[in-house]
Each structure stands twice: as structure tokens, then as C-alpha cells.
Protein backbone atom coordinates (compact mmCIF):
# COMPACT_ATOMS: atom_id res chain seq x y z
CA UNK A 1 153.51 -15.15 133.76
CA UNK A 2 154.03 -18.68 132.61
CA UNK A 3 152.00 -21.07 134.85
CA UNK A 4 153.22 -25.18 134.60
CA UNK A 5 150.51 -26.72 133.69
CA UNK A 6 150.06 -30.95 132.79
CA UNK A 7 146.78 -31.82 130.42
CA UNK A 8 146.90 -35.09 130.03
CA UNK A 9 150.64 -35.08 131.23
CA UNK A 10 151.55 -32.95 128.68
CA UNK A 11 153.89 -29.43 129.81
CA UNK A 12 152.00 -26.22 128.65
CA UNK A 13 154.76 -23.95 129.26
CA UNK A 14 156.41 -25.12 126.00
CA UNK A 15 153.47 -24.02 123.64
CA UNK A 16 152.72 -20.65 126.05
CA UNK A 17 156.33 -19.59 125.17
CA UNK A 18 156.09 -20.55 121.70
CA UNK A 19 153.20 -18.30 121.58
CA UNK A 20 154.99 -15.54 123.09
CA UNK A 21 157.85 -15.68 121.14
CA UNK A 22 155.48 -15.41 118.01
CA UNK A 23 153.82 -12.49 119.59
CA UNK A 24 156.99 -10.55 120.24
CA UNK A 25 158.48 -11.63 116.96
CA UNK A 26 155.05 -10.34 115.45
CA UNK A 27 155.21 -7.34 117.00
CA UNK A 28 158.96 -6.37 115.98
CA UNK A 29 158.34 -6.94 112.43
CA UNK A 30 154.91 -5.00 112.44
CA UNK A 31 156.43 -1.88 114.28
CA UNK A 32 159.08 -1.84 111.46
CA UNK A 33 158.86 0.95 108.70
């Protein structure tokens, strides 16, 4: 799922699972009653 990427040297994985966590963490508190 997570691909490593470098733009302009710079990791993408970091900010793809920052994004994911967000997502999941979104998710959670939006399926809660």
C-alpha cells in the first residue's frame, strides 16, 4: 500500500501514513453513536 517515494529527496511514506492514520482515526470517531 505505501509506495517510498523521494520528491525532491524528501520520504513520502511519512505524510501517506499520517494521512491514513487521520483517515482511520476519522472513521472511528464518525462510526461512534
Amino acid at each position: 500500500m505505501f509506495q517510498i517515494r523521494n520528491i525532491g529527496s524528501y520520504p513520502v511514506v511519512p505524510i501517506s501514513i499520517l494521512f491514513m492514520t487521520l483517515f482511520l482515526v476519522g472513521n472511528k470517531e464518525l462510526d461512534l453513536p
